[in-house]
N, C-alpha and C. Protein backbone atom coordinates (compact mmCIF):
# COMPACT_ATOMS: atom_id res chain seq x y z
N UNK A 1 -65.43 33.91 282.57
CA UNK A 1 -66.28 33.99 281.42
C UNK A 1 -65.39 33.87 280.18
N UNK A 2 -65.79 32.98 279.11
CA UNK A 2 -65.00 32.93 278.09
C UNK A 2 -65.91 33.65 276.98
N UNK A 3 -64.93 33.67 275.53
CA UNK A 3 -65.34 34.94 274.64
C UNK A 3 -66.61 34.76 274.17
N UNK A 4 -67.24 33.00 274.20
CA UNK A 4 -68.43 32.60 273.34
C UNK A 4 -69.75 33.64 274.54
N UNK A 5 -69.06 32.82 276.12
CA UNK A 5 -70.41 33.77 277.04
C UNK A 5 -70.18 35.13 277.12
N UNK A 6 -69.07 36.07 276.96
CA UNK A 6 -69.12 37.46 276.76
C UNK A 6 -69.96 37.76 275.46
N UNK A 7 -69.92 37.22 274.64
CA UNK A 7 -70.59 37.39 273.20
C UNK A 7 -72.35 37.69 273.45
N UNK A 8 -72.45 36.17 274.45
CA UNK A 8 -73.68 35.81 274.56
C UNK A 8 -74.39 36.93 275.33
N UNK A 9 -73.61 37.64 276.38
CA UNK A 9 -73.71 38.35 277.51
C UNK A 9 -74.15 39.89 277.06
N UNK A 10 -73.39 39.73 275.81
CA UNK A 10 -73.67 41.28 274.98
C UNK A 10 -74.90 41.43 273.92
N UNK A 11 -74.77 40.26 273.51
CA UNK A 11 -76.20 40.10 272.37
C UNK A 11 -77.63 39.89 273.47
N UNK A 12 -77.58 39.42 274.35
CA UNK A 12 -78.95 39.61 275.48
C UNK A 12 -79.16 40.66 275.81
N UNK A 13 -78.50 41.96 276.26
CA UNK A 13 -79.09 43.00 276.40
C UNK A 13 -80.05 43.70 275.65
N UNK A 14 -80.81 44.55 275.81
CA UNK A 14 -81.61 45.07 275.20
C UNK A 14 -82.13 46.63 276.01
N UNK A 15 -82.23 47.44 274.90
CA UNK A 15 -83.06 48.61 275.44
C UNK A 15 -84.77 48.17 276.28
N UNK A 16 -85.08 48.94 277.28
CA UNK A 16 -86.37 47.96 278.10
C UNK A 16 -86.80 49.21 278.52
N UNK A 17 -88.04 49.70 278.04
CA UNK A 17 -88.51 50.95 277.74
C UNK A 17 -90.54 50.76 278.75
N UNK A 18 -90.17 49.63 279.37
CA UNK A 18 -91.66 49.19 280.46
C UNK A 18 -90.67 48.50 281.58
N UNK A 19 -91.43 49.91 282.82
CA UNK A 19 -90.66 49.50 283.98
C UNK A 19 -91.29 48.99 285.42
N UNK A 20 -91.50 48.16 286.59
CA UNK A 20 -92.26 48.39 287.21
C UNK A 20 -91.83 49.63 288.67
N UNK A 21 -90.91 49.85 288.14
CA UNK A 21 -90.82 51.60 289.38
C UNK A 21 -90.53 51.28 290.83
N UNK A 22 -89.73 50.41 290.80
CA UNK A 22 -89.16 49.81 291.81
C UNK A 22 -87.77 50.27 291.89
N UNK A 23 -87.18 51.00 293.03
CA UNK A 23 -86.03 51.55 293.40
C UNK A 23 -85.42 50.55 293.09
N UNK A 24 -83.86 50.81 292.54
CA UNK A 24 -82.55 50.22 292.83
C UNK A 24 -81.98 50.18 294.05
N UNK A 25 -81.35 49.08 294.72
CA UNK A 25 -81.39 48.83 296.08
C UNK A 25 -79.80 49.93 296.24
N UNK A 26 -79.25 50.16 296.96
CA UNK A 26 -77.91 51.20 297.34
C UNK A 26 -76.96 50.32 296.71
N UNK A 27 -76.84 48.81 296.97
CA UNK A 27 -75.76 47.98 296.97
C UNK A 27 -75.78 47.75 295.10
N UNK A 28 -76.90 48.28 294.66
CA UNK A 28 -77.43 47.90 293.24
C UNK A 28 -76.61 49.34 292.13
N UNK A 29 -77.05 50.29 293.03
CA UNK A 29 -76.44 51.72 292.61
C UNK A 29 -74.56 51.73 292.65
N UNK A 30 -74.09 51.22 293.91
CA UNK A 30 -73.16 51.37 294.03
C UNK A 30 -72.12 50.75 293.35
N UNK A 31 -72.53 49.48 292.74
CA UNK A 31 -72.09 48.38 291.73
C UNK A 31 -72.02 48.82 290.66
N UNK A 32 -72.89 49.56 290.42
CA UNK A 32 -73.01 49.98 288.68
C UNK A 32 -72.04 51.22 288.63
N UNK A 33 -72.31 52.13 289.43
CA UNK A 33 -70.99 52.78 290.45
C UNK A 33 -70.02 52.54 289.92
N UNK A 34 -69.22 51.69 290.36
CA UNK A 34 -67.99 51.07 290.73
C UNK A 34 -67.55 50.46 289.33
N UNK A 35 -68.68 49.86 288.75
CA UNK A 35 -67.92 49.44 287.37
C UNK A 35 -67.50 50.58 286.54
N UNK A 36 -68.65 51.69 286.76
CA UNK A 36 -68.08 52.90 285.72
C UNK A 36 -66.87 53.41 285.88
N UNK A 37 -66.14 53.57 287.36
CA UNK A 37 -64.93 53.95 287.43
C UNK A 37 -63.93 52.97 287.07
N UNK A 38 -64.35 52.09 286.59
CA UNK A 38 -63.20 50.95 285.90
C UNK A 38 -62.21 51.52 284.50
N UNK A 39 -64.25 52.22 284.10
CA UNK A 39 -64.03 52.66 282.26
C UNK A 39 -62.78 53.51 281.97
N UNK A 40 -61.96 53.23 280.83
CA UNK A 40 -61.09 53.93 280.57
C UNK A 40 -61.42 55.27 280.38
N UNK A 41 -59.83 56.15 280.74
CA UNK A 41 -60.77 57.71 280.05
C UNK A 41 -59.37 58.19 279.23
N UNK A 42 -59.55 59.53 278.50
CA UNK A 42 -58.29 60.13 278.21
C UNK A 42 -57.65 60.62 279.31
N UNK A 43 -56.08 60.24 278.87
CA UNK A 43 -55.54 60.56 280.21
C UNK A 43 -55.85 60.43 281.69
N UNK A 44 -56.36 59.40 281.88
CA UNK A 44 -56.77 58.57 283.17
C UNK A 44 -57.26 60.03 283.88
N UNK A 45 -58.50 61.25 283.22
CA UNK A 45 -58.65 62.19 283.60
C UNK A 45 -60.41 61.85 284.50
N UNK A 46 -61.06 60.78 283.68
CA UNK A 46 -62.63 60.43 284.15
C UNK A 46 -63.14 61.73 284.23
N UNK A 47 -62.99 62.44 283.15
CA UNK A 47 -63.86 63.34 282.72
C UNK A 47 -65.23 63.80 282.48
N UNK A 48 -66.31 62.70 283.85
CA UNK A 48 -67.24 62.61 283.74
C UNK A 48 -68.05 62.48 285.04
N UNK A 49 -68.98 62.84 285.33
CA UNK A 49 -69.95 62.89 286.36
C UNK A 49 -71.21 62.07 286.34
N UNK A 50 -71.52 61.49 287.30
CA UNK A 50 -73.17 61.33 286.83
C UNK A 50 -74.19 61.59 288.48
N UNK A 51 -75.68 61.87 287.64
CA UNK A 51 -76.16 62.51 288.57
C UNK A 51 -77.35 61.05 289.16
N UNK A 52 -77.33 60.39 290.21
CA UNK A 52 -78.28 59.55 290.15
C UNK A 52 -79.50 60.21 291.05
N UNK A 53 -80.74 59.74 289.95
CA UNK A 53 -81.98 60.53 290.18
C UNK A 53 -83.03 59.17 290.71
N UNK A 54 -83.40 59.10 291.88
CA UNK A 54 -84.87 58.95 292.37
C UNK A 54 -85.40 58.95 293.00
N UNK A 55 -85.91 60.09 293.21
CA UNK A 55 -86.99 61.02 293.70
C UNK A 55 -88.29 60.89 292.59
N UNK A 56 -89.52 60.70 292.35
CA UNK A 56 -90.38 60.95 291.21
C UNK A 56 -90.60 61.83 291.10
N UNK A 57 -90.57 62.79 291.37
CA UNK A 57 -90.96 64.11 290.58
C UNK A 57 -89.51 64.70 290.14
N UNK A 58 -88.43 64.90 290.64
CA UNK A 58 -87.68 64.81 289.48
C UNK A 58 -87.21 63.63 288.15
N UNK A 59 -87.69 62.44 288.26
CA UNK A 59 -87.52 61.80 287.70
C UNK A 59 -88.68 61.83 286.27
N UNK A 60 -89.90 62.77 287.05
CA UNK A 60 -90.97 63.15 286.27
C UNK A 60 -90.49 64.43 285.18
N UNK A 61 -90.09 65.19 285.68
CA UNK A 61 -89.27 66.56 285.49
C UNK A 61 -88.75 65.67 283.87
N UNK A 62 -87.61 65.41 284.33
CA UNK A 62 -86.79 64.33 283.34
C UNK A 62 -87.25 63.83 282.18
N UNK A 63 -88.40 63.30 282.89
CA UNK A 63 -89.51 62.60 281.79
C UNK A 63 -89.58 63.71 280.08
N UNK A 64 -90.18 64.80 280.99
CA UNK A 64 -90.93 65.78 280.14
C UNK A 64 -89.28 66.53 279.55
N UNK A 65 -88.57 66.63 279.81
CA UNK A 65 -87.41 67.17 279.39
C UNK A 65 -86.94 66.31 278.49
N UNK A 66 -86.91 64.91 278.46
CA UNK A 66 -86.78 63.97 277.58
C UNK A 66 -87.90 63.64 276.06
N UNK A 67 -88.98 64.75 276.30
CA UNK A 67 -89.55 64.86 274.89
C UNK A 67 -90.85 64.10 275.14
N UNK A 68 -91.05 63.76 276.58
CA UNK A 68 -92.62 62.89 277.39
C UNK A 68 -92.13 61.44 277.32
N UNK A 69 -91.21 60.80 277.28
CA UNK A 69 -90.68 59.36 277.03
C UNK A 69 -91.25 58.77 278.49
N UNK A 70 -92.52 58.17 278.62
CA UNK A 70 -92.55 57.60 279.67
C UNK A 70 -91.64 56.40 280.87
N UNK A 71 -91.24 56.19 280.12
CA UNK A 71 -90.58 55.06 280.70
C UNK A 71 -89.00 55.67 281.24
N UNK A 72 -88.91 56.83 281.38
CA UNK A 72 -87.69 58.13 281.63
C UNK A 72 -88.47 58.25 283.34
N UNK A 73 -89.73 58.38 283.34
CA UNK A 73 -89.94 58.16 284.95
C UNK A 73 -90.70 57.19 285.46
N UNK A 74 -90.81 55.76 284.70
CA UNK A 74 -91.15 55.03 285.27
C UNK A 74 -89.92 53.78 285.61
N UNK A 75 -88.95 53.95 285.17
CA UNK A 75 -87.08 53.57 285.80
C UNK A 75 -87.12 53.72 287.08
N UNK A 76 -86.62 52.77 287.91
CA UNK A 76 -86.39 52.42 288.86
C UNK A 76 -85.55 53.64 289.39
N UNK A 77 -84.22 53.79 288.71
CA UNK A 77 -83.39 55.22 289.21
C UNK A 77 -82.94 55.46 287.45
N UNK A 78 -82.43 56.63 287.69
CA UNK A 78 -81.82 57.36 286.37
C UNK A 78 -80.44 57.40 287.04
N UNK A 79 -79.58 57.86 285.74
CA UNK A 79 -78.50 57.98 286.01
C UNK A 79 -77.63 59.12 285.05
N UNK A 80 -77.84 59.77 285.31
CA UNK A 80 -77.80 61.25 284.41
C UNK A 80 -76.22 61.29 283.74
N UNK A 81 -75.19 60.83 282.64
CA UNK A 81 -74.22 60.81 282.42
C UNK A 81 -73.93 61.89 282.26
N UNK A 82 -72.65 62.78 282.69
CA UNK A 82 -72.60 64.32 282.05
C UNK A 82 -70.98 64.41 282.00
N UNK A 83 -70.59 64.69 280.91
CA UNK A 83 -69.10 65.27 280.68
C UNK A 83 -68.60 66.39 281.61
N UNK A 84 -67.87 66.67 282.35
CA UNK A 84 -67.12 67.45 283.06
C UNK A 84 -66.10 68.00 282.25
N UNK A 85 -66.18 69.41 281.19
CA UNK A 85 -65.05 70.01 280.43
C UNK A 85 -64.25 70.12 281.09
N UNK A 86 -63.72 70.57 282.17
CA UNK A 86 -62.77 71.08 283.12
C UNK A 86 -61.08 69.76 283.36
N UNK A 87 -62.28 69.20 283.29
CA UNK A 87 -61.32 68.02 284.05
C UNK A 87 -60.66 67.56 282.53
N UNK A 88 -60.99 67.74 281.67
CA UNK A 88 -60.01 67.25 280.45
C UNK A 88 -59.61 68.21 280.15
N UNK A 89 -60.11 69.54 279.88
CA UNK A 89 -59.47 70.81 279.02
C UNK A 89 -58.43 71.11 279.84
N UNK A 90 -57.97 70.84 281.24
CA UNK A 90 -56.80 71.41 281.52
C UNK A 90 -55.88 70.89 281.45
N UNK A 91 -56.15 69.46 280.97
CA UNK A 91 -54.81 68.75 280.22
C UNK A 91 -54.85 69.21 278.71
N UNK A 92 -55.59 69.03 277.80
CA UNK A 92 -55.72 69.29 276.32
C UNK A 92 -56.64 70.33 275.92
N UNK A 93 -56.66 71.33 276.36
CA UNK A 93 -57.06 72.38 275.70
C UNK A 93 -58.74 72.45 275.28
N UNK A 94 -58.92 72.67 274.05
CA UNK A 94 -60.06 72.39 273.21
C UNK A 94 -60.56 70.83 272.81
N UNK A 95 -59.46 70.45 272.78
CA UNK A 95 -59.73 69.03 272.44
C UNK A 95 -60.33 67.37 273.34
N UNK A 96 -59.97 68.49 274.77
CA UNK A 96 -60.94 67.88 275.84
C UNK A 96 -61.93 68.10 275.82
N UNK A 97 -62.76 68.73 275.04
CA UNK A 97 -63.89 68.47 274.86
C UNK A 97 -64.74 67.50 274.53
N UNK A 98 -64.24 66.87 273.65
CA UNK A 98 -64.10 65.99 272.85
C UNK A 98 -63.77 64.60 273.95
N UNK A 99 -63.05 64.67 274.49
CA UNK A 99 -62.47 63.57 275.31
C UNK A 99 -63.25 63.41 276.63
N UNK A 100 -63.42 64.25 276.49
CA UNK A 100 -64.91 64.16 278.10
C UNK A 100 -66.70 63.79 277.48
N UNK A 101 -66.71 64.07 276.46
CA UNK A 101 -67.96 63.42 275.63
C UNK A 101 -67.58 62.31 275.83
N UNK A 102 -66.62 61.72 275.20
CA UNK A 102 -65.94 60.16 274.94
C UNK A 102 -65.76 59.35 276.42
N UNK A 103 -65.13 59.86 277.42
CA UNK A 103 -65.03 59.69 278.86
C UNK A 103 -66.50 59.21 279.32
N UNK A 104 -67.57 59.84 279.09
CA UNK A 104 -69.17 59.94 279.42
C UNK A 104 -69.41 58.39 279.05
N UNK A 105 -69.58 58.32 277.72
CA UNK A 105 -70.30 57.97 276.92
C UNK A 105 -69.66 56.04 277.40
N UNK A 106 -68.59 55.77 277.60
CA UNK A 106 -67.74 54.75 277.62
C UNK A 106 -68.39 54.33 279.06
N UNK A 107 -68.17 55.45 279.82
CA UNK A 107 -68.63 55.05 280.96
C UNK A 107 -70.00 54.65 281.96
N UNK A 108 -70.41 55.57 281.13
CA UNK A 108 -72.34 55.41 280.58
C UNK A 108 -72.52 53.69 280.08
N UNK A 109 -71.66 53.28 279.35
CA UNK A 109 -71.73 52.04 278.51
C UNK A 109 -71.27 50.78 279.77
N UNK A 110 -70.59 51.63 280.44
CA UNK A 110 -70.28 50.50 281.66
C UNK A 110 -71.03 50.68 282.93
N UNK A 111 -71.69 51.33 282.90
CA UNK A 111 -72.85 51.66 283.85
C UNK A 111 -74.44 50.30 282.98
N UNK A 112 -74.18 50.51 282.03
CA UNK A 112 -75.19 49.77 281.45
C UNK A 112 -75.06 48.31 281.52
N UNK A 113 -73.43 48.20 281.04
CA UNK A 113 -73.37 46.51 280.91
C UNK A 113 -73.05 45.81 282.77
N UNK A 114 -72.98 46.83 283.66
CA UNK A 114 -72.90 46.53 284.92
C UNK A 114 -74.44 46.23 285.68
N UNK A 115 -75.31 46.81 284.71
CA UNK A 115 -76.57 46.63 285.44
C UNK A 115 -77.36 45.51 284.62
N UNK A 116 -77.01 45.07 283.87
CA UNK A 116 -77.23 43.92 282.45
C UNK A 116 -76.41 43.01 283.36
N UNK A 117 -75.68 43.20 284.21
CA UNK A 117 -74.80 42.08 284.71
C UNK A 117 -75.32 41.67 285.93
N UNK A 118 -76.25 42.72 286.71
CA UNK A 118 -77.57 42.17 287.87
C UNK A 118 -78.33 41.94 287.54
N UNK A 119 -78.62 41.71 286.49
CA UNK A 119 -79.92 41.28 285.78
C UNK A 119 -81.56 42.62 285.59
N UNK A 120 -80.73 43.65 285.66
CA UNK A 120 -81.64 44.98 285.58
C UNK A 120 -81.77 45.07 284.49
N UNK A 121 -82.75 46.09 284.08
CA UNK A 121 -83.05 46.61 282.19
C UNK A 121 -82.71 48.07 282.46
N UNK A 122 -81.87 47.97 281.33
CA UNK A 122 -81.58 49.64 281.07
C UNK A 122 -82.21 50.32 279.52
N UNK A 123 -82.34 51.41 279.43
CA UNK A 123 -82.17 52.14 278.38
C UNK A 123 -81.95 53.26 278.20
N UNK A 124 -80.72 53.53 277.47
CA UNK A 124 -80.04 54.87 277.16
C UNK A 124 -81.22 55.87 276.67
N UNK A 125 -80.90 56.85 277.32
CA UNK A 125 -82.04 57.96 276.60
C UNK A 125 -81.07 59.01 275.81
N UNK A 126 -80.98 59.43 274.94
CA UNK A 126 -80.00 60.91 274.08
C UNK A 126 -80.63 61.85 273.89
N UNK A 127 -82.18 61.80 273.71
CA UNK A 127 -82.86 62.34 273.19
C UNK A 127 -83.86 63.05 274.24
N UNK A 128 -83.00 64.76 275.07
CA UNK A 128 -83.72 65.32 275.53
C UNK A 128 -83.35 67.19 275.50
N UNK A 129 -83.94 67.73 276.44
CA UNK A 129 -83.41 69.13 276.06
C UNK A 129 -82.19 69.20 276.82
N UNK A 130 -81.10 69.49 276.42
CA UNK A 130 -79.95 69.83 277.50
C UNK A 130 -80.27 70.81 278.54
N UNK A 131 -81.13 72.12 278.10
CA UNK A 131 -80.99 73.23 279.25
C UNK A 131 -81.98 72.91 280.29
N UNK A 132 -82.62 71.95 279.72
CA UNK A 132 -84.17 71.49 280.49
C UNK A 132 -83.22 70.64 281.98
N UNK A 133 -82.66 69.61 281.35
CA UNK A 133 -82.11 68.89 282.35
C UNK A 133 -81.02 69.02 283.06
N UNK A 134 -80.09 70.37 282.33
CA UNK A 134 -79.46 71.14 283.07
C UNK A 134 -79.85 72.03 284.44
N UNK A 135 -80.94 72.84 284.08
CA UNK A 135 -82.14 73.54 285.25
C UNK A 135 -82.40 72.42 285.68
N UNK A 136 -82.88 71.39 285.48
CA UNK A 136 -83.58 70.35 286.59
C UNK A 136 -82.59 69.93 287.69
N UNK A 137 -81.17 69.58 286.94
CA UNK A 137 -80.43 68.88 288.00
C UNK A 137 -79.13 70.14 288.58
N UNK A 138 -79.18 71.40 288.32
CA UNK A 138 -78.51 72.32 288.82
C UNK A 138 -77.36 71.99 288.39
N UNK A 139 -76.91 72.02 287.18
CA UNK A 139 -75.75 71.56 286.45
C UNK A 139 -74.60 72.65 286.53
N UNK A 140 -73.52 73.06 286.68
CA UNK A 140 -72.46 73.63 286.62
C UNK A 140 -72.80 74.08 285.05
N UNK A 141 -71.45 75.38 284.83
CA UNK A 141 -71.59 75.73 283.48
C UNK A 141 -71.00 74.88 282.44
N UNK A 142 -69.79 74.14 283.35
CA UNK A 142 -68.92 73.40 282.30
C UNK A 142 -69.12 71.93 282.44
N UNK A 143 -70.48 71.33 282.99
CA UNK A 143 -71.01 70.06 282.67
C UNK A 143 -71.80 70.02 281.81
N UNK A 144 -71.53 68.90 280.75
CA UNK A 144 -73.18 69.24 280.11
C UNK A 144 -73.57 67.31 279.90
N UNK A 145 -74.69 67.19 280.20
CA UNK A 145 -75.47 66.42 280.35
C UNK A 145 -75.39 65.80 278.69
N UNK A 146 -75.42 63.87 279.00
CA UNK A 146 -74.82 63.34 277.41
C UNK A 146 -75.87 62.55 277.55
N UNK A 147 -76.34 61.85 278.66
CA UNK A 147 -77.30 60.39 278.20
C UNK A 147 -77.93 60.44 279.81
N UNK A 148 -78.92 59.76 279.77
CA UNK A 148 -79.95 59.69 280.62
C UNK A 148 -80.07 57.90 280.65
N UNK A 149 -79.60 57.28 281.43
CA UNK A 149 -79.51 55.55 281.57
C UNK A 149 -80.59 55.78 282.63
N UNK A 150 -81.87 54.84 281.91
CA UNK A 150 -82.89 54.16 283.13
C UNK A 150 -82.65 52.71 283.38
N UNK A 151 -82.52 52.90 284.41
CA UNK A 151 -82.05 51.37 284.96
C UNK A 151 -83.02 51.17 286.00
N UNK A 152 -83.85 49.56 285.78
CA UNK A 152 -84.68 49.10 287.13
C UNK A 152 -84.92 47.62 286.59
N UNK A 153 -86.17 47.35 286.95
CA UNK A 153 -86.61 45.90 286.58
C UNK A 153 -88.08 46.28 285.69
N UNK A 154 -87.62 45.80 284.55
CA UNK A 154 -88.30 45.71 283.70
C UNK A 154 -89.33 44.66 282.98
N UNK A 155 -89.75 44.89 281.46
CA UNK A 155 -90.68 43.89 280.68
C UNK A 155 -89.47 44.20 279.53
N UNK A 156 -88.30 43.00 279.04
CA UNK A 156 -88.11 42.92 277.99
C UNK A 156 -88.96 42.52 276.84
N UNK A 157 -88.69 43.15 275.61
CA UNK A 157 -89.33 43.19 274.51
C UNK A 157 -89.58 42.00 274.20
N UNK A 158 -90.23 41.07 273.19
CA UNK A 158 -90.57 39.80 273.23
C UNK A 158 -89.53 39.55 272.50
N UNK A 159 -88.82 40.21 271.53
CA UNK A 159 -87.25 39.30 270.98
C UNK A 159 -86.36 40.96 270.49
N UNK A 160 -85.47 40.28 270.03
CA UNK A 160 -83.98 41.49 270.31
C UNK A 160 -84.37 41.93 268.81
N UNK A 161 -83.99 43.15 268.55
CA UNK A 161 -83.41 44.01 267.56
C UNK A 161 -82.83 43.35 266.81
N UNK A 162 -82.53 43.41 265.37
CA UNK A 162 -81.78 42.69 264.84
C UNK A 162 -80.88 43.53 264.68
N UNK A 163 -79.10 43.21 264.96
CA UNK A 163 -78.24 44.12 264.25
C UNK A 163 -77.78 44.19 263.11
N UNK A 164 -76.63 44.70 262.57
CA UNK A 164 -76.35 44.49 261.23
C UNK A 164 -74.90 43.53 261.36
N UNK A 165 -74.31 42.91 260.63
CA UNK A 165 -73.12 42.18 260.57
C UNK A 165 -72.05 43.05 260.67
N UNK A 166 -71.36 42.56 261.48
CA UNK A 166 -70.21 43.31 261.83
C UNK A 166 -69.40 43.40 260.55
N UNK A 167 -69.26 42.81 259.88
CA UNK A 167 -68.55 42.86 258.18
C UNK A 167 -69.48 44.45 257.55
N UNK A 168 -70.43 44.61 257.86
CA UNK A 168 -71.16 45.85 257.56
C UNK A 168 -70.59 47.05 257.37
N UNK A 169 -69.98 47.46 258.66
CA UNK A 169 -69.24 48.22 259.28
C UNK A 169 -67.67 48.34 259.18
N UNK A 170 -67.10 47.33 258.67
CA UNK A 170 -65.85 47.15 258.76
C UNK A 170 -65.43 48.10 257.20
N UNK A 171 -63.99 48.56 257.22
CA UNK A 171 -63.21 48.63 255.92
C UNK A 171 -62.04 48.41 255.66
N UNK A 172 -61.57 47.66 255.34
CA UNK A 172 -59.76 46.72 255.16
C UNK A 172 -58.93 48.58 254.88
N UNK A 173 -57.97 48.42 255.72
CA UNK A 173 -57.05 49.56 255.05
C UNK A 173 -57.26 50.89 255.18
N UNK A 174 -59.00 50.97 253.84
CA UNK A 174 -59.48 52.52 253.50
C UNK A 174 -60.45 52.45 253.27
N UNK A 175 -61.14 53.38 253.60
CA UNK A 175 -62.84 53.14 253.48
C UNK A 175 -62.90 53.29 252.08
């Protein structure tokens, strides 16, 4: 793949929030799997866990913990991203905290562009109760739950989001 089709590869994705509730096949799970352990972490620590959910009624559970977002249990499977403090704080202290959010979140991102790469629809969810989906999925004390990726086969939106220009964002030097 050259940089014009990586470009292309990244601007096609899209959040896909209508699902038809069709399991991810094992070989489908395990791929998306496998790319996440690619993702870089601090200190090659992979300071991160994820919980894959589908079962429907916990995936229902989820739903309602996510604020009623339907399309949280109508995803093919979930994929529960969660920081593991442990595994960074005993290299860096306090500041693995920090580095296992970051660990998640990267890897969460390669869980996404791995299932964008079978031609699945994902969408990141952020927006739920932590203790809700902590009790749901029997979370340890020192995991805490970062993003909720629904991944299945979807209805993309009829056209993409517009972003902003990367010149937007940028600042020479100093902000």
């Amino acid at each position: 793949m050259d940089s014009s089709e990586f470009l292309d590869f990244l601007t096609s994705r899209c959040s896909v929030r209508e699902y038809g509730g069709t399991e991810l096949s094992p070989r489908e799970e395990e791929y998306i799997l496998n790319c996440a352990v690619t993702a870089p972490s601090a200190g090659n620590l992979e300071a991160w866990d994820v919980v894959v959910v589908r079962i429907r009624e916990q995936k229902e559970a989820l739903s309602e913990a996510a604020f009623d977002q339907p399309h949280v249990a109508a995803a093919g499977s979930l994929f529960v991203a969660c920081a593991n403090y442990v595994r960074s704080m005993s290299r860096y202290g306090e500041r693995g905290i920090l580095y296992a959010v970051q660990d998640t979140t990267i890897a969460c991102s390669y869980m996404m562009l791995a299932a964008h790469a079978l031609r699945l629809h994902t969408c990141w969810v952020g927006a739920f109760d932590e203790d809700v989906v902590r009790d749901i999925l029997h979370l340890p004390g020192h995991v805490r739950p970062i993003a909720i990726l629904c991944v299945g086969r979807g209805s993309p939106p009829g056209s993409l989001t517009p972003r902003m220009a990367a010149s937007e964002h940028v600042h020479e030097e100093f902000w």
